[in-house]
Protein backbone atom coordinates (compact mmCIF):
# COMPACT_ATOMS: atom_id res chain seq x y z
CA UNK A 1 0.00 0.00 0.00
CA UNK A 2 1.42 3.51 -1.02
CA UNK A 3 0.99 6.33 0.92
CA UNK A 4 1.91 9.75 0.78
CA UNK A 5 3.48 11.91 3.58
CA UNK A 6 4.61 15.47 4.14
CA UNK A 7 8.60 14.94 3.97
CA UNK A 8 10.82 14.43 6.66
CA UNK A 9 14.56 14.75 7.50
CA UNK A 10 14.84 11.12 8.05
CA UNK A 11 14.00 10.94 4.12
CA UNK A 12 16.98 12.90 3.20
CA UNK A 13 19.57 9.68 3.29
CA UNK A 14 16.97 7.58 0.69
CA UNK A 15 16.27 11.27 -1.80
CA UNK A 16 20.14 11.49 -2.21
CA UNK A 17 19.43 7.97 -4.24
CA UNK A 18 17.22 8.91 -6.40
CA UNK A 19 19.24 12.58 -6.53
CA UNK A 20 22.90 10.68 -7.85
CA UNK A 21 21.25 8.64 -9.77
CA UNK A 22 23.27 8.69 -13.28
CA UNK A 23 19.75 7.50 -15.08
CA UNK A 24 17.36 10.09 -13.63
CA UNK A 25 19.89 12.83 -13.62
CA UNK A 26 19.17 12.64 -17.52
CA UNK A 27 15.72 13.84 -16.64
CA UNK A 28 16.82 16.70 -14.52
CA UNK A 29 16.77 20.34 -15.85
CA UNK A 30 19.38 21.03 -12.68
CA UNK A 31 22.66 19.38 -11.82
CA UNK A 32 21.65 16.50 -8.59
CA UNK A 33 24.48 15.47 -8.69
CA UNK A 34 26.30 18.29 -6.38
CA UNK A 35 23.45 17.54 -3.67
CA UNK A 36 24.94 16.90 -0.28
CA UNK A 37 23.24 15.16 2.74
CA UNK A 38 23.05 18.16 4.17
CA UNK A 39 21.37 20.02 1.04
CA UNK A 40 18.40 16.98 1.16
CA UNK A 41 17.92 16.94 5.14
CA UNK A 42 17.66 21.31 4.72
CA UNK A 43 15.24 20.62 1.88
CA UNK A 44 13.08 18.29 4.05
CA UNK A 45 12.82 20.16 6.89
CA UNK A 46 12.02 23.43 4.93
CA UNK A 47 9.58 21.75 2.18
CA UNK A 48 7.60 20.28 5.66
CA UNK A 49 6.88 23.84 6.80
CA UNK A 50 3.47 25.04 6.35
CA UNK A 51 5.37 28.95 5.85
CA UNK A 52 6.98 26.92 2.91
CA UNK A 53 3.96 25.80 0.96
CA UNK A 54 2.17 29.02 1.36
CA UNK A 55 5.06 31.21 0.45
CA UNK A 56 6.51 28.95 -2.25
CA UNK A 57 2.85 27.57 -3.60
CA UNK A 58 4.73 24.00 -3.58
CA UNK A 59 4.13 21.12 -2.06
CA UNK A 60 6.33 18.00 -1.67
CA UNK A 61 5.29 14.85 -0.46
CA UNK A 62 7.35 11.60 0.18
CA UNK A 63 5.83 8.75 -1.49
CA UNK A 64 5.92 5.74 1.46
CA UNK A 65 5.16 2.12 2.24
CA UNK A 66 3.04 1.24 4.78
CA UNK A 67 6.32 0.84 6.77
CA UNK A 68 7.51 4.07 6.39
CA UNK A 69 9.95 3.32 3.75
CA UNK A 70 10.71 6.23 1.53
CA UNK A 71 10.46 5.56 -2.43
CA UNK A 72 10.92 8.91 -3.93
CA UNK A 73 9.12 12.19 -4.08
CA UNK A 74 5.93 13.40 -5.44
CA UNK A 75 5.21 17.58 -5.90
CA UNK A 76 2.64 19.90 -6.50
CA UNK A 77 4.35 23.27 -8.01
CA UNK A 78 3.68 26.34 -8.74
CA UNK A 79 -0.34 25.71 -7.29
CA UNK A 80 -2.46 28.51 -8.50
CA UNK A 81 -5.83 28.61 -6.74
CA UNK A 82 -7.11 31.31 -8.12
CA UNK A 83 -6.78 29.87 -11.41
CA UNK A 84 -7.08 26.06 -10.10
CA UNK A 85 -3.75 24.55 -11.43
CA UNK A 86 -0.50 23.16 -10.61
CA UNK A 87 2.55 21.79 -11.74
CA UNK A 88 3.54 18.09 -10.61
CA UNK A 89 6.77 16.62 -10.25
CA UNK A 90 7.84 13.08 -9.29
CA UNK A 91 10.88 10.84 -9.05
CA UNK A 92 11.57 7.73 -7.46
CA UNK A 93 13.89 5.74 -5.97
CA UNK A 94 15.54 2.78 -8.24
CA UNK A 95 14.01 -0.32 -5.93
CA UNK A 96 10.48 1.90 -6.78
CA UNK A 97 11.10 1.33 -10.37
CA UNK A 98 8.94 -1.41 -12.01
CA UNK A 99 6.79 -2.12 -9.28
CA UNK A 100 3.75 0.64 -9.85
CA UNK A 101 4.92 2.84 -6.72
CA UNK A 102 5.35 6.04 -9.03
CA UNK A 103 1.71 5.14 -10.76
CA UNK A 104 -0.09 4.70 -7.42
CA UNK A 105 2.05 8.07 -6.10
CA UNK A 106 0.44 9.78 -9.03
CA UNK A 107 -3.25 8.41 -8.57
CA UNK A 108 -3.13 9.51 -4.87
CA UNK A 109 -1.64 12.88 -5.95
CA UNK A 110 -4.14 13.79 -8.43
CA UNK A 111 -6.77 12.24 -5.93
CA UNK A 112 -5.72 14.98 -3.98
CA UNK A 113 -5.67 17.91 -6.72
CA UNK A 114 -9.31 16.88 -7.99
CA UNK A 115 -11.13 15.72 -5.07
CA UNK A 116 -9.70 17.56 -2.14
CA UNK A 117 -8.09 20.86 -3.70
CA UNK A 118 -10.70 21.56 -6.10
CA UNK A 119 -7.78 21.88 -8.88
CA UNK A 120 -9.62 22.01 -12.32
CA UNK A 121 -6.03 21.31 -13.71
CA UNK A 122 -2.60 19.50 -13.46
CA UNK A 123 0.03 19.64 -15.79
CA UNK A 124 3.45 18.60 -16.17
CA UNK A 125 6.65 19.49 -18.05
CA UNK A 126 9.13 17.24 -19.67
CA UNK A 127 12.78 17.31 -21.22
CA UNK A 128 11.61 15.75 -25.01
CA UNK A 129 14.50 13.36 -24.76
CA UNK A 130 12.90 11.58 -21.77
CA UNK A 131 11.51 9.10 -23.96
CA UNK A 132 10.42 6.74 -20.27
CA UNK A 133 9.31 9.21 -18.80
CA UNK A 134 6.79 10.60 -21.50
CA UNK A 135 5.51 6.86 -21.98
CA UNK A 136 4.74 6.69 -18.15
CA UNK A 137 2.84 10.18 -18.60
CA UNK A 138 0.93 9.26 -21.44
CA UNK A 139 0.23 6.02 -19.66
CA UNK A 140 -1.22 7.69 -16.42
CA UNK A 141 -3.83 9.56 -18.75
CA UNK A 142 -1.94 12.71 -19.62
CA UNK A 143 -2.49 14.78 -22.59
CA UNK A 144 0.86 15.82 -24.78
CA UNK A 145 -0.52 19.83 -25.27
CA UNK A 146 2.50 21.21 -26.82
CA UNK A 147 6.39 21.96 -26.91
CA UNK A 148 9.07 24.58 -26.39
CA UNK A 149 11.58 23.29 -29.14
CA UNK A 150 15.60 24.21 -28.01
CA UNK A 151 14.14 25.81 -24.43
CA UNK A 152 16.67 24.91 -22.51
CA UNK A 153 20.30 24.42 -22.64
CA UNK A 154 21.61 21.24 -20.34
CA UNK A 155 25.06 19.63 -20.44
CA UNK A 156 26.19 21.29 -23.45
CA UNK A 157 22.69 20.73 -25.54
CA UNK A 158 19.45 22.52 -26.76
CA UNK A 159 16.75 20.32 -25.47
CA UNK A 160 13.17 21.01 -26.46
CA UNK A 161 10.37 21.05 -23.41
CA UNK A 162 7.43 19.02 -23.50
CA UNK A 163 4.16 19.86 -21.58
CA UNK A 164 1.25 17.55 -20.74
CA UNK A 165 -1.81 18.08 -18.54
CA UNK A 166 -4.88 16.76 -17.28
CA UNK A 167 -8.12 18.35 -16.68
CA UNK A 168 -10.63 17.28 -13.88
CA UNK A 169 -13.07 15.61 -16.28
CA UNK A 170 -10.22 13.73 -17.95
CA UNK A 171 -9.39 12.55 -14.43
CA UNK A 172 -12.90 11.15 -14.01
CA UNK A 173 -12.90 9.25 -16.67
CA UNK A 174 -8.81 8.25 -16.43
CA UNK A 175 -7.80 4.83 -14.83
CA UNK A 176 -7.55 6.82 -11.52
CA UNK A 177 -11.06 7.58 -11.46
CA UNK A 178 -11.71 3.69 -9.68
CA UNK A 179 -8.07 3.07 -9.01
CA UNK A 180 -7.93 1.78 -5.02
CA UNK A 181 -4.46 3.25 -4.54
């Protein structure tokens, strides 16, 4: 059973993982890599804060088992009530890989943005290259809406930007809608 959690300092040790991973980093717009222990534990405790969300409009959550094991990280940026929407984020730990943790973290999240938030839409942004990660979006019920072609510049390379969304009708009818996460 996953569960999701406000994150915690003793979730620092387990996000480092997932942060120096060579095969995720590939994903990242920003260098992980430099991340220290003490970077992820600051993170934690700051991202926790209620002053954090509010100020920032972000909220992290650690995606758990029901023993408390940490699997990776799960975020709601840039949340815009007045206009209802928010950016997610997720990325998971390698042992979370395979298993449906990051599909059941994504379920609970959205869960969350429809039900509870009243978000009318969630949407998501993705390095074009990131050919496993856009096949898990498009899996989950996504919607490809458009790209920024050469956007950024990463590692020596123009990479174009992908963005996907979801509405809260497509959510109703997506494989979420009965999904017993």
């Amino acid at each position: 059973m996953i569960k999701l959690r406000r994150l915690q300092e003793k979730d620092a040790e387990n996000m480092l993982e997932w942060m120096h991973d060579p095969e995720n980093q590939k994903g990242f717009q920003r260098d992980m890599m430099s991340m220290t222990l003490e970077n992820a534990k600051n993170f934690c405790i700051e991202a926790s804060s209620e002053e954090y969300c509010k100020q920032n409009r972000d909220l992290h959550l650690a995606i758990i088992d029901e023993t408390d094991e940490y699997f990776g990280t799960i975020s709601l940026k840039n949340i815009n009530m007045e206009y209802h929407s928010a950016e997610m984020a997720i990325s998971v730990r390698k042992k979370a890989r395979g298993q449906g943790v990051a599909k059941r973290a994504v379920g609970l999240l959205l869960q969350k943005c429809f039900g509870e938030m009243g978000l009318h839409r969630v949407y998501l942004t993705v390095l074009s290259d990131n050919i496993v990660a856009i096949r898990f979006y498009e899996k989950c019920g996504f919607t490809y809406e458009g790209e920024l072609r050469d956007h950024l510049f990463i590692r020596g390379n123009y990479i174009s930007w992908k963005l996907y969304g979801m509405l809260e009708d497509e959510y109703s009818e997506s494989i979420f809608s009965e999904m017993k996460c």
